[in-house]
Protein backbone atom coordinates (compact mmCIF):
# COMPACT_ATOMS: atom_id res chain seq x y z
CA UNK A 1 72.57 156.84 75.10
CA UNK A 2 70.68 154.08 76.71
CA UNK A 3 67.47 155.14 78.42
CA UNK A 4 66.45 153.25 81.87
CA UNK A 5 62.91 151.77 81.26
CA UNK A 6 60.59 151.64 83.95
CA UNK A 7 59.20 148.24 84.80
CA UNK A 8 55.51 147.85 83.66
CA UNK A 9 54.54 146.32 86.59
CA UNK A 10 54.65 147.78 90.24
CA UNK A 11 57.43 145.32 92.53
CA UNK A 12 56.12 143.37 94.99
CA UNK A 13 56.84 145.30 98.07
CA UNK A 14 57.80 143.04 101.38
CA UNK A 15 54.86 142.25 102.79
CA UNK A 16 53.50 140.91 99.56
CA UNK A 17 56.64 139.13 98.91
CA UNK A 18 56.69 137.48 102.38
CA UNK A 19 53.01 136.44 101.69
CA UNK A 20 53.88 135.13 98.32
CA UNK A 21 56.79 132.50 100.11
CA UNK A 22 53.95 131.44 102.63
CA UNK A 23 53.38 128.74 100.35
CA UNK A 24 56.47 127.05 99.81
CA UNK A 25 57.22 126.96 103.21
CA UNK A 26 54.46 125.51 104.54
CA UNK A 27 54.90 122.91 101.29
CA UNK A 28 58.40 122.45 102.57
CA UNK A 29 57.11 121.76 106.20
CA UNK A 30 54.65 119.54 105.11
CA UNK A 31 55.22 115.93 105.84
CA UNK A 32 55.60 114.11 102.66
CA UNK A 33 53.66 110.56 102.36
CA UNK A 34 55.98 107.89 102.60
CA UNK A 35 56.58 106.01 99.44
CA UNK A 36 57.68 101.98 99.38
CA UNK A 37 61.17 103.57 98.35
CA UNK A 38 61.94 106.38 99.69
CA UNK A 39 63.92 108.60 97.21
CA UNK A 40 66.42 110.11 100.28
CA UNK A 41 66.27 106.60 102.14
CA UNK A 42 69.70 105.85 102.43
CA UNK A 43 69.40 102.03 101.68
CA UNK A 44 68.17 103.08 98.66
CA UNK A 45 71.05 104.88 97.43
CA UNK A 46 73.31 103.52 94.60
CA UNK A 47 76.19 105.34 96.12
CA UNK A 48 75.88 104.42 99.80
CA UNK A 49 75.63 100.41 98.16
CA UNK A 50 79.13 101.57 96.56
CA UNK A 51 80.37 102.98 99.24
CA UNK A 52 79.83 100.26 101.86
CA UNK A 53 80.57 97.59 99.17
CA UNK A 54 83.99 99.51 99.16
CA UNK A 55 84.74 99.26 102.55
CA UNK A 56 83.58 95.96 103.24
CA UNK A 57 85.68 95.14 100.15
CA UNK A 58 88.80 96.77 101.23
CA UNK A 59 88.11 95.33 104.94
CA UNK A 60 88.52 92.02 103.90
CA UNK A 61 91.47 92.98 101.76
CA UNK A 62 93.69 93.51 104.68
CA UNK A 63 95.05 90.99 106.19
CA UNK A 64 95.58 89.21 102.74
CA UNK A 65 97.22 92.63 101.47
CA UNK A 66 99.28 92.89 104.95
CA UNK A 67 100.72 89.23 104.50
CA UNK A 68 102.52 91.39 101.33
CA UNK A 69 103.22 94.46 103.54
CA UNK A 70 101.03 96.18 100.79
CA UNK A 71 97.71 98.92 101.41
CA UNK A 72 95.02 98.66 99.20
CA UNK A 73 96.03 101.59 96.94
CA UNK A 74 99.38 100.38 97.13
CA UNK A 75 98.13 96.70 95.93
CA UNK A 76 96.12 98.50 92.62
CA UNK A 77 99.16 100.03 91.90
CA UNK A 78 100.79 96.98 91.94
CA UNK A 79 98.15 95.69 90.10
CA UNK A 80 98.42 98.02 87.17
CA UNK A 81 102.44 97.52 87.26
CA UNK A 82 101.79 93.65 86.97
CA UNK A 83 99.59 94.53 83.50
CA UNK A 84 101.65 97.07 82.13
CA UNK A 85 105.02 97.16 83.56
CA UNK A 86 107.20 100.61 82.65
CA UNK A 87 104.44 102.57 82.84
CA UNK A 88 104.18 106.41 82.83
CA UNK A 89 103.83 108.19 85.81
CA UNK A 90 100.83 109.88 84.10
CA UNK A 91 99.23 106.39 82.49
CA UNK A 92 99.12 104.89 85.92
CA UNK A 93 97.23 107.55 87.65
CA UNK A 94 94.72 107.87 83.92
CA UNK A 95 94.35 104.20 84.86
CA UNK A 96 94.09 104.53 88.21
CA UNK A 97 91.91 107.74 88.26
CA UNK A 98 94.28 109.25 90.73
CA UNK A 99 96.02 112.37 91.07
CA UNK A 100 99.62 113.08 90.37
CA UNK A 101 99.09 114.18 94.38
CA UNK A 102 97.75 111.14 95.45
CA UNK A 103 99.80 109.16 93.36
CA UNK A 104 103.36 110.49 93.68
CA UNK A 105 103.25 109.14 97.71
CA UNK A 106 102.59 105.92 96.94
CA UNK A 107 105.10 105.62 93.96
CA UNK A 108 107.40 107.01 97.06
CA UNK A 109 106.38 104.35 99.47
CA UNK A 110 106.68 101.30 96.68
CA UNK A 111 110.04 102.88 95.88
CA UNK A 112 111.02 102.69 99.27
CA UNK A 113 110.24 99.30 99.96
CA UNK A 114 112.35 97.77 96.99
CA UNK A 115 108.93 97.03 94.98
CA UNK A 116 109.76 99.49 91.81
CA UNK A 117 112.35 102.39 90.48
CA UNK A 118 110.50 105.80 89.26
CA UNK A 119 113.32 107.31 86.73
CA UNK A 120 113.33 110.06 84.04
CA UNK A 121 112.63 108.75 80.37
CA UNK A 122 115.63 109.82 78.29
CA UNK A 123 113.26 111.09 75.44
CA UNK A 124 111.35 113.28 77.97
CA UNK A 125 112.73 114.43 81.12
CA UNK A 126 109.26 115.66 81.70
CA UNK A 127 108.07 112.22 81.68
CA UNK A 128 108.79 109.78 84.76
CA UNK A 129 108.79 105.99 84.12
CA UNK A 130 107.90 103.34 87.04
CA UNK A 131 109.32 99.80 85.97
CA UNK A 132 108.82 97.31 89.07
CA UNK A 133 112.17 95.67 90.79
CA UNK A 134 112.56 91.81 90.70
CA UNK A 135 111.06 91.87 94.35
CA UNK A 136 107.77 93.48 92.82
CA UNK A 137 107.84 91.37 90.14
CA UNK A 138 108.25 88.84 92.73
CA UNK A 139 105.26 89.69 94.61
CA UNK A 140 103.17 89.29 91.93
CA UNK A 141 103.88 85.29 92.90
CA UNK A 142 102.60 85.56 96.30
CA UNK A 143 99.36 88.09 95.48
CA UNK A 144 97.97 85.37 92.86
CA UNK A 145 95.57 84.13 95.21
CA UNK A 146 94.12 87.07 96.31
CA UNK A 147 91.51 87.38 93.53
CA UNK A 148 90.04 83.75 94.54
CA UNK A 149 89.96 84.61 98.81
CA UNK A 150 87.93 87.31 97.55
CA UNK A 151 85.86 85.62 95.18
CA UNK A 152 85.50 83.12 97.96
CA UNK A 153 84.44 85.80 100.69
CA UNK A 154 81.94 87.02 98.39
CA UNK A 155 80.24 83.86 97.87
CA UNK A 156 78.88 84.83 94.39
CA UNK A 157 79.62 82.19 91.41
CA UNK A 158 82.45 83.34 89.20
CA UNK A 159 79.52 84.22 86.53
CA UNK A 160 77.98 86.64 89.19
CA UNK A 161 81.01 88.24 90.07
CA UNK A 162 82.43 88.68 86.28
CA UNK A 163 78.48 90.43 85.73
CA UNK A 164 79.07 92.70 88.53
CA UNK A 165 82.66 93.58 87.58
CA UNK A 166 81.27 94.36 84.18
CA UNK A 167 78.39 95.92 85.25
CA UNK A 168 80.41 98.17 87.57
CA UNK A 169 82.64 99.06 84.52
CA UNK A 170 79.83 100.19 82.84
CA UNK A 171 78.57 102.99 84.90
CA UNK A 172 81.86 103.83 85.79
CA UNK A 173 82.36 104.36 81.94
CA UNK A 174 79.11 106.32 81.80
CA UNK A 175 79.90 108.56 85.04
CA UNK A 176 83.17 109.28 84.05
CA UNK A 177 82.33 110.78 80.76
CA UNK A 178 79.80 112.54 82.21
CA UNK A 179 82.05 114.46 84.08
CA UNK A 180 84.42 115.09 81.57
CA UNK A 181 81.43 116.20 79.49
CA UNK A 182 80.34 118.78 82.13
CA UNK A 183 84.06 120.01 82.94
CA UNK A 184 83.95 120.77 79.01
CA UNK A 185 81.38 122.59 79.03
């Protein structure tokens, strides 16, 4: 049987305790000097740059997009149809990084408007294929100058923009198996 051992040395009882977090609170009161870059300023984050490149992005994405009758997530879905037409329901949203949630109600909306059919594959009824319509292959037409309004909006050279993209693809390589490094463990 297992014996309960008796600490060798007394607890700290709470008064001692209490005196022993003095410290740390007055550190975590204390005004800290302000460096050049802050490490919380918010114009210093590489997320917030992201994040407000995104919107800006998708901002000026509209009323190109809307001349299509297409959202933004609708157009990368598009997108990814235009590459790889007959895709898996599954593929797209690998490709995508999006959700079978997320994913499903835009399929519904394309499908709606005439732009693609979502059907069973015959080998696997598990398995749902999206092959576009000849009105989303269509579109694909009337989107192809999209990429240079943007490029033009941006006013980067093409060189700048292709470093950027590349650049982008990069970290979102090195984020994204980051994660799925710390799901698995």
């Amino acid at each position: 049987m297992a014996t309960h051992r008796t600490p060798t040395r007394p607890l700290l009882d709470s008064a001692a305790r209490a005196t022993a977090r003095r410290p740390l609170r007055r550190a975590l009161r204390r005004p800290v000097a302000a460096a050049p870059a802050p490490a919380l300023a918010l114009d210093a984050q590489l997320c917030f740059a992201l994040y407000s490149a995104s919107l800006a992005m998708t901002k000026r994405y509209r009323p190109l997009l809307d001349a299509l009758g297409l959202t933004y997530p609708q157009y990368l879905v598009m997108l990814a149809l235009w590459e790889h037409d007959g895709s898996s329901v599954s593929s797209l949203g690998e490709r995508l990084f999006l959700d079978s949630g997320t994913l499903t109600p835009l399929l519904k909306r394309l499908q709606a408007a005439g732009l693609l059919t979502r059907e069973r594959a015959t080998d696997d009824e598990r398995r749902v294929v999206v092959t576009l319509t000849p009105a989303g292959r269509t579109l694909r037409r009337r989107a192809l100058g999209i990429p240079a309004a943007l490029a033009e909006a941006a006013t980067c050279s093409s060189g700048e923009l292709a470093t950027l993209t590349a650049t982008l693809q990069q970290l979102r390589a090195a984020l994204h198996h980051d994660t799925e490094v710390s799901a698995a463990a």
